[in-house]
C-alpha atoms as a PDB file:
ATOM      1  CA  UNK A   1      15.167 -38.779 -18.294  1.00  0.00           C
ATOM      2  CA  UNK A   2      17.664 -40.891 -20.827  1.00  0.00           C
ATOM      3  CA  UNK A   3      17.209 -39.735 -24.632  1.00  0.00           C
ATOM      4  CA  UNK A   4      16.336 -43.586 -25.455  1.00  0.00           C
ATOM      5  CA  UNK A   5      14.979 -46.353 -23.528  1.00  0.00           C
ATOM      6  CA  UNK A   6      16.156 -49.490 -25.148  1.00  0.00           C
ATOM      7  CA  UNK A   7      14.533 -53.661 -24.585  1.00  0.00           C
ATOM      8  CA  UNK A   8      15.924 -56.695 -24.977  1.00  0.00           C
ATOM      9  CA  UNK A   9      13.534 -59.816 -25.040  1.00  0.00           C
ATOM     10  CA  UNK A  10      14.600 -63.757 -26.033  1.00  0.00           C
ATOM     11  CA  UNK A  11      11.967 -64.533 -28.727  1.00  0.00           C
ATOM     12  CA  UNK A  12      10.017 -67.301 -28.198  1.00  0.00           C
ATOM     13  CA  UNK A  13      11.508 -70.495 -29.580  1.00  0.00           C
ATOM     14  CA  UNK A  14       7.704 -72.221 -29.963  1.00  0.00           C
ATOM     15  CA  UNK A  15       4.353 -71.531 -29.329  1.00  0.00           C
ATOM     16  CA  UNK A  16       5.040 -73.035 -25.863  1.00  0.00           C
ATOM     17  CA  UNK A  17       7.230 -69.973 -24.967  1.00  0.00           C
ATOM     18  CA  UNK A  18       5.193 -67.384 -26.512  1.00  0.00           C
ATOM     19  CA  UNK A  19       3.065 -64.802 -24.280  1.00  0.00           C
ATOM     20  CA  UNK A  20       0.098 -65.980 -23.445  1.00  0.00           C
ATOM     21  CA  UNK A  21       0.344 -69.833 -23.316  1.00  0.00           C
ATOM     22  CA  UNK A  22      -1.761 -71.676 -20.828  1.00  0.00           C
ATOM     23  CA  UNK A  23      -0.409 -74.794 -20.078  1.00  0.00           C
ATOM     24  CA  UNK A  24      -2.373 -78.203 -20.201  1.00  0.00           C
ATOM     25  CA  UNK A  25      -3.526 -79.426 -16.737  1.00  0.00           C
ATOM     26  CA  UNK A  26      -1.103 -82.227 -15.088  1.00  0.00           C
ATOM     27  CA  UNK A  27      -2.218 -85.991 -16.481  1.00  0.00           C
ATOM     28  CA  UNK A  28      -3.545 -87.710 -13.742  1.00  0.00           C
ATOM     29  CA  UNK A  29      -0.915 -90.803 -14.822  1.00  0.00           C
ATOM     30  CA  UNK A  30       2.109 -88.155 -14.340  1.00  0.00           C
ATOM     31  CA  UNK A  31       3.315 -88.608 -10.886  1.00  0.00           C
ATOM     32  CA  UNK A  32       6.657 -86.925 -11.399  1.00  0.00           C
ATOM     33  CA  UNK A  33       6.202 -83.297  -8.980  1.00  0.00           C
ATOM     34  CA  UNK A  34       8.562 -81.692 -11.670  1.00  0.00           C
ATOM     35  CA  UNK A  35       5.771 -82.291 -14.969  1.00  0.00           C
ATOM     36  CA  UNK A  36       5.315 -79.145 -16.897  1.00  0.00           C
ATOM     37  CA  UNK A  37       3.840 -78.660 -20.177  1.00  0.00           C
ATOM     38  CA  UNK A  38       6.020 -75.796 -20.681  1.00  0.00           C
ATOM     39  CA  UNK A  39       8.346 -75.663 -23.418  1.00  0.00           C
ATOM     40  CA  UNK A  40      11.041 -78.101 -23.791  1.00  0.00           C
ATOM     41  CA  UNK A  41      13.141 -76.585 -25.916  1.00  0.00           C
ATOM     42  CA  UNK A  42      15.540 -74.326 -24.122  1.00  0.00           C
ATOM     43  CA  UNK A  43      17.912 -75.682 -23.240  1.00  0.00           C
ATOM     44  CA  UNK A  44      18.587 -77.372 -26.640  1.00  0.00           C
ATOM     45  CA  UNK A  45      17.987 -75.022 -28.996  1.00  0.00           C
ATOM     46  CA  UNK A  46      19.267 -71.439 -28.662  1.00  0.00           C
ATOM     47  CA  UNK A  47      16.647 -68.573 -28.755  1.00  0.00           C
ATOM     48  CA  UNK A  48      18.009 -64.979 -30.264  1.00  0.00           C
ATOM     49  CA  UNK A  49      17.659 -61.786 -27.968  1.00  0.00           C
ATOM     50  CA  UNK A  50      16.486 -58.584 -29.884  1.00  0.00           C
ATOM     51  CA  UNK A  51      17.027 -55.370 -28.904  1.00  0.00           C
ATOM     52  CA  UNK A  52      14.433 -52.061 -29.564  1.00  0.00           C
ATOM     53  CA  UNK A  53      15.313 -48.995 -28.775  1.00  0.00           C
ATOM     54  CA  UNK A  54      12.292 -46.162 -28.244  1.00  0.00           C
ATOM     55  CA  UNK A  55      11.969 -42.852 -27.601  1.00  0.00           C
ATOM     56  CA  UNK A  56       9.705 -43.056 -24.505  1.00  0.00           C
ATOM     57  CA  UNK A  57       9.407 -45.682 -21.531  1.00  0.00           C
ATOM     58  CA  UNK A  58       5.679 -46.124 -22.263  1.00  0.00           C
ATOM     59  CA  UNK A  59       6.454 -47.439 -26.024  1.00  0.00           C
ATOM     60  CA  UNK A  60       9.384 -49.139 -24.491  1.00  0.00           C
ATOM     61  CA  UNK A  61       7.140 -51.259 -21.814  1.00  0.00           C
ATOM     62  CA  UNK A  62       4.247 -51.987 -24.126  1.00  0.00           C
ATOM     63  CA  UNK A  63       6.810 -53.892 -25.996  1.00  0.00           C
ATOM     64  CA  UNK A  64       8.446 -55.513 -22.934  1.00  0.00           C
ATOM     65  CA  UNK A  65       5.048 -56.700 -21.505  1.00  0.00           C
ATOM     66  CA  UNK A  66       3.809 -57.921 -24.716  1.00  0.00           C
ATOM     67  CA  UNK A  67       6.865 -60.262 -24.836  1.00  0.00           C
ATOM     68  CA  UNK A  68       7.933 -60.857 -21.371  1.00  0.00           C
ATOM     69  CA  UNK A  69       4.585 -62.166 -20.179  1.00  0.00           C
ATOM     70  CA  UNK A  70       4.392 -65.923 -20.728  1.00  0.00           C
ATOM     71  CA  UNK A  71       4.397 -69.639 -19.745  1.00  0.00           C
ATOM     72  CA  UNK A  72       8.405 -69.694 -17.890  1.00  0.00           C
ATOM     73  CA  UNK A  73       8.388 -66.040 -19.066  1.00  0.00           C
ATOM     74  CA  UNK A  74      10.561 -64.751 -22.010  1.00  0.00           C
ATOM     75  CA  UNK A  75      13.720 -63.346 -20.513  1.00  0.00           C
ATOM     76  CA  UNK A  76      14.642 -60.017 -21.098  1.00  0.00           C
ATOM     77  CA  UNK A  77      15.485 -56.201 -19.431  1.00  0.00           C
ATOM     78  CA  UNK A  78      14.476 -52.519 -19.878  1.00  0.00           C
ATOM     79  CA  UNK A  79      17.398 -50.054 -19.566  1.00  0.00           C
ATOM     80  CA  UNK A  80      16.920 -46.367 -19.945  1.00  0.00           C
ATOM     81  CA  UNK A  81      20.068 -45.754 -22.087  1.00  0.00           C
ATOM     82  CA  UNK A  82      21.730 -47.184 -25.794  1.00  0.00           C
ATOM     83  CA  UNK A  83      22.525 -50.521 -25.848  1.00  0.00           C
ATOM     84  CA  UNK A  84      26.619 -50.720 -26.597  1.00  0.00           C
ATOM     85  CA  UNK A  85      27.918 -52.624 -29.878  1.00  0.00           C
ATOM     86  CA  UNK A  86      29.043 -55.788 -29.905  1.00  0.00           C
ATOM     87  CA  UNK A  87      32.228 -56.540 -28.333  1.00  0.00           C
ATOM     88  CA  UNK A  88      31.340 -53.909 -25.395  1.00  0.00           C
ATOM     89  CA  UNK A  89      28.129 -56.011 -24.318  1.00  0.00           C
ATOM     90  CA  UNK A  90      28.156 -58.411 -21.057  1.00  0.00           C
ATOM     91  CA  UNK A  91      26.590 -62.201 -20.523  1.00  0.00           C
ATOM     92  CA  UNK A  92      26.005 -64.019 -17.389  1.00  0.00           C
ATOM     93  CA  UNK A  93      28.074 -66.871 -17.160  1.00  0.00           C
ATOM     94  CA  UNK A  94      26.347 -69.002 -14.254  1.00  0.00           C
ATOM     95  CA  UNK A  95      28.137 -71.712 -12.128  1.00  0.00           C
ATOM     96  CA  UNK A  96      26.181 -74.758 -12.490  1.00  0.00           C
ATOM     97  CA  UNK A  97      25.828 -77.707  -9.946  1.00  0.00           C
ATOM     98  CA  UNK A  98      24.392 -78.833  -6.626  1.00  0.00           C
ATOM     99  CA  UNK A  99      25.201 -78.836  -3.452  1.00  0.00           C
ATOM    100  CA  UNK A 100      25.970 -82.859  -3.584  1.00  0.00           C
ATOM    101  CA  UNK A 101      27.752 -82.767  -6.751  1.00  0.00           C
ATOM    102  CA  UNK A 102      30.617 -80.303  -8.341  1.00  0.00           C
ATOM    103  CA  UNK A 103      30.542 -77.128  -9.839  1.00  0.00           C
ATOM    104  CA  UNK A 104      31.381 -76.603 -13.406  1.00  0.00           C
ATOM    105  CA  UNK A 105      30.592 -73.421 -15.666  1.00  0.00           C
ATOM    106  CA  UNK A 106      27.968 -72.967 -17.744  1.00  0.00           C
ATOM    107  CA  UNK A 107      27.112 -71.771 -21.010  1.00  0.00           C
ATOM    108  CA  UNK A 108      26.728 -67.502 -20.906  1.00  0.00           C
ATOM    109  CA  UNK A 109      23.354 -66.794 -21.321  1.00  0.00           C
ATOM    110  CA  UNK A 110      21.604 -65.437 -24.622  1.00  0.00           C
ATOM    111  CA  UNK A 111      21.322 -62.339 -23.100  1.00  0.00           C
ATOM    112  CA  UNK A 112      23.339 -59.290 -23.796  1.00  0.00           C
ATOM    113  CA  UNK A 113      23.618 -56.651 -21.059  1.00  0.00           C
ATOM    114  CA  UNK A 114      24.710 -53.188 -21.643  1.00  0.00           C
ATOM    115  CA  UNK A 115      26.538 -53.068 -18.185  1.00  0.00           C
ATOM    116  CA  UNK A 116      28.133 -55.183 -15.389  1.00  0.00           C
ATOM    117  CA  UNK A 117      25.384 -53.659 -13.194  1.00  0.00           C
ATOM    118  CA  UNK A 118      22.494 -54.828 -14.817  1.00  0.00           C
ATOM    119  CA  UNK A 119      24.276 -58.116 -15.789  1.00  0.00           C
ATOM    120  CA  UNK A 120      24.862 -58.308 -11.835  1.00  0.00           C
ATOM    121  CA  UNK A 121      21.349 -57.598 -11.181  1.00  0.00           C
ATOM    122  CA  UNK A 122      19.469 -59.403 -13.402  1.00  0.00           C
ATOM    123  CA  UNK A 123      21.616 -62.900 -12.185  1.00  0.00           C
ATOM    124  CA  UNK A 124      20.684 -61.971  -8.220  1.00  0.00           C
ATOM    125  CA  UNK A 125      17.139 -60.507  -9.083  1.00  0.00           C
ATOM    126  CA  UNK A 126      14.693 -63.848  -8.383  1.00  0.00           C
ATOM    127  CA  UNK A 127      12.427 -64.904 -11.098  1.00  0.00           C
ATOM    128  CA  UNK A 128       9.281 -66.350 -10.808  1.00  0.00           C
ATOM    129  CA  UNK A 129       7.873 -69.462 -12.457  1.00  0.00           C
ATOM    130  CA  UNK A 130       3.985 -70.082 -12.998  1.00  0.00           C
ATOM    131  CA  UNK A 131       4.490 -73.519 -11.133  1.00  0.00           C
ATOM    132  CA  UNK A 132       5.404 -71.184  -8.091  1.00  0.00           C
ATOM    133  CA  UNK A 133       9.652 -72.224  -8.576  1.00  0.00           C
ATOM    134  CA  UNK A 134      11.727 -69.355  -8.366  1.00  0.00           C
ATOM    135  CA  UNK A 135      15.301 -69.296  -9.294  1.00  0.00           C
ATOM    136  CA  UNK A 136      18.467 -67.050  -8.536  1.00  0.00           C
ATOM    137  CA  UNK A 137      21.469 -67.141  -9.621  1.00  0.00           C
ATOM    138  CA  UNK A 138      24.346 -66.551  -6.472  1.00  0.00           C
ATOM    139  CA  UNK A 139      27.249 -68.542  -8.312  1.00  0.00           C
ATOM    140  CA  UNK A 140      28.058 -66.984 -11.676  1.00  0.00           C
ATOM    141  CA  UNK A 141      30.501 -64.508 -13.953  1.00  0.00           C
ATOM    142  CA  UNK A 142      30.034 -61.722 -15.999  1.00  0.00           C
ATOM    143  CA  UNK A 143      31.803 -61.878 -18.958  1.00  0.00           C
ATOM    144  CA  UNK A 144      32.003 -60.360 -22.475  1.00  0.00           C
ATOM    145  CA  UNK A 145      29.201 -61.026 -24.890  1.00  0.00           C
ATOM    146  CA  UNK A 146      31.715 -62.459 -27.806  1.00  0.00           C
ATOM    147  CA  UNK A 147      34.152 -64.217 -25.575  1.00  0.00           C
ATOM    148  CA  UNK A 148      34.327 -66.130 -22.054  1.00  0.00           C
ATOM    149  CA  UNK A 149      37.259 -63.513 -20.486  1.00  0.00           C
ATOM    150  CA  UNK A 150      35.449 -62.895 -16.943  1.00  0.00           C
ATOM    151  CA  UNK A 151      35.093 -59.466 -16.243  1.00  0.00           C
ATOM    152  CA  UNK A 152      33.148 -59.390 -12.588  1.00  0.00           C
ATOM    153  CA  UNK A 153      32.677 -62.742 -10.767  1.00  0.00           C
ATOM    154  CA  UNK A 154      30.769 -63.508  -7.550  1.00  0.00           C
ATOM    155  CA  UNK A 155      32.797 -66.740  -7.060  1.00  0.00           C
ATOM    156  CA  UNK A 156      36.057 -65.337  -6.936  1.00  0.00           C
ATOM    157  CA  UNK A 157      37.370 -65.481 -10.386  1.00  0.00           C
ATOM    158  CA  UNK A 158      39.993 -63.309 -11.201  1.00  0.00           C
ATOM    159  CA  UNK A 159      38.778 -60.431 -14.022  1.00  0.00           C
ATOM    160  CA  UNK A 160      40.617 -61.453 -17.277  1.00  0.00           C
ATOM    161  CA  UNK A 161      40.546 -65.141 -16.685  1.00  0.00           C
ATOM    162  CA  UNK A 162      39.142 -66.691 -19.918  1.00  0.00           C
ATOM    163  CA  UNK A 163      36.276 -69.380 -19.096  1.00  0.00           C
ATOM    164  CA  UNK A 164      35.258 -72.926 -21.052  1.00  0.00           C
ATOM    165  CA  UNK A 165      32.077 -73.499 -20.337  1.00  0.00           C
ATOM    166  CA  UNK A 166      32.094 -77.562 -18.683  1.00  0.00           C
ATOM    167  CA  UNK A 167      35.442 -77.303 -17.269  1.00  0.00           C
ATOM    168  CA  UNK A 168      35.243 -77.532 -13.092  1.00  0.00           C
ATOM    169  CA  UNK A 169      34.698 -73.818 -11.175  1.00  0.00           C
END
């Protein structure tokens, strides 16, 4: 049993992306499949990831639930171990495009990750929306969590290749 058990959760940016939100039924004059009253915001505005740390898993869970239970869910992990400082931290730097289109990179994610292994399997783990979507990410790069140097890619990036978010992957 690890010594700490430590949680990292996105706050919510809005009430839209807080726990607990019920979204408004669909308007009967929206027609677009895609309509969601969830929050808007995200991809605009950047939301800040704190981390706890806690002595037991059950203190460390009650936190994680309370936060990570919402309307297009508040990202976030629970890793039993101490969360490195910064400049030994990881993001996930997905691979954005389609399949009728080209690939660029994208921004790294808000997230910090304590290891390449978690990084790697939060980015392959699916994640489930309330409007049924779910969403994994296949095409992406771990990289550090104050620069864009890759350190473990799934696309065949060489480790120590420095990233700009836009350019073409």
């Amino acid at each position: 049993m690890a010594d700490v058990v430590t949680v990292c959760v996105l706050e919510p940016c809005c009430a839209k992306s807080e726990p607990g939100y019920t979204p408004i039924p669909k308007p009967h004059y929206v027609r677009t499949p895609g309509w969601s009253d969830s929050c808007h915001h995200l991809r605009s505005e950047r939301r800040k990831a704190t981390i706890t740390e806690y002595d037991t898993r059950g203190e460390a869970e009650a936190e994680y639930q309370s936060k990570a239970c919402g309307w297009r869910s508040t990202d976030g992990w629970l890793y039993e171990g101490e969360m490195p400082p910064d400049g030994e931290r990881f993001r996930i730097m997905p691979i954005k495009g389609a399949l009728t289109t080209h690939f660029w990179h994208g921004e790294p994610v808000e997230i910090p990750f304590p290891t390449i292994d978690l990084a790697r399997e939060y980015a392959e783990e699916y994640h489930e929306y309330p409007d049924g979507g779910r969403h994994r990410q296949i095409l992406y790069n771990i990289v550090g969590d104050q620069d864009t140097v890759v350190r473990w890619s799934s696309y065949t990036v060489k480790a120590g290749t420095e990233l700009t978010a836009g350019d073409w992957a």
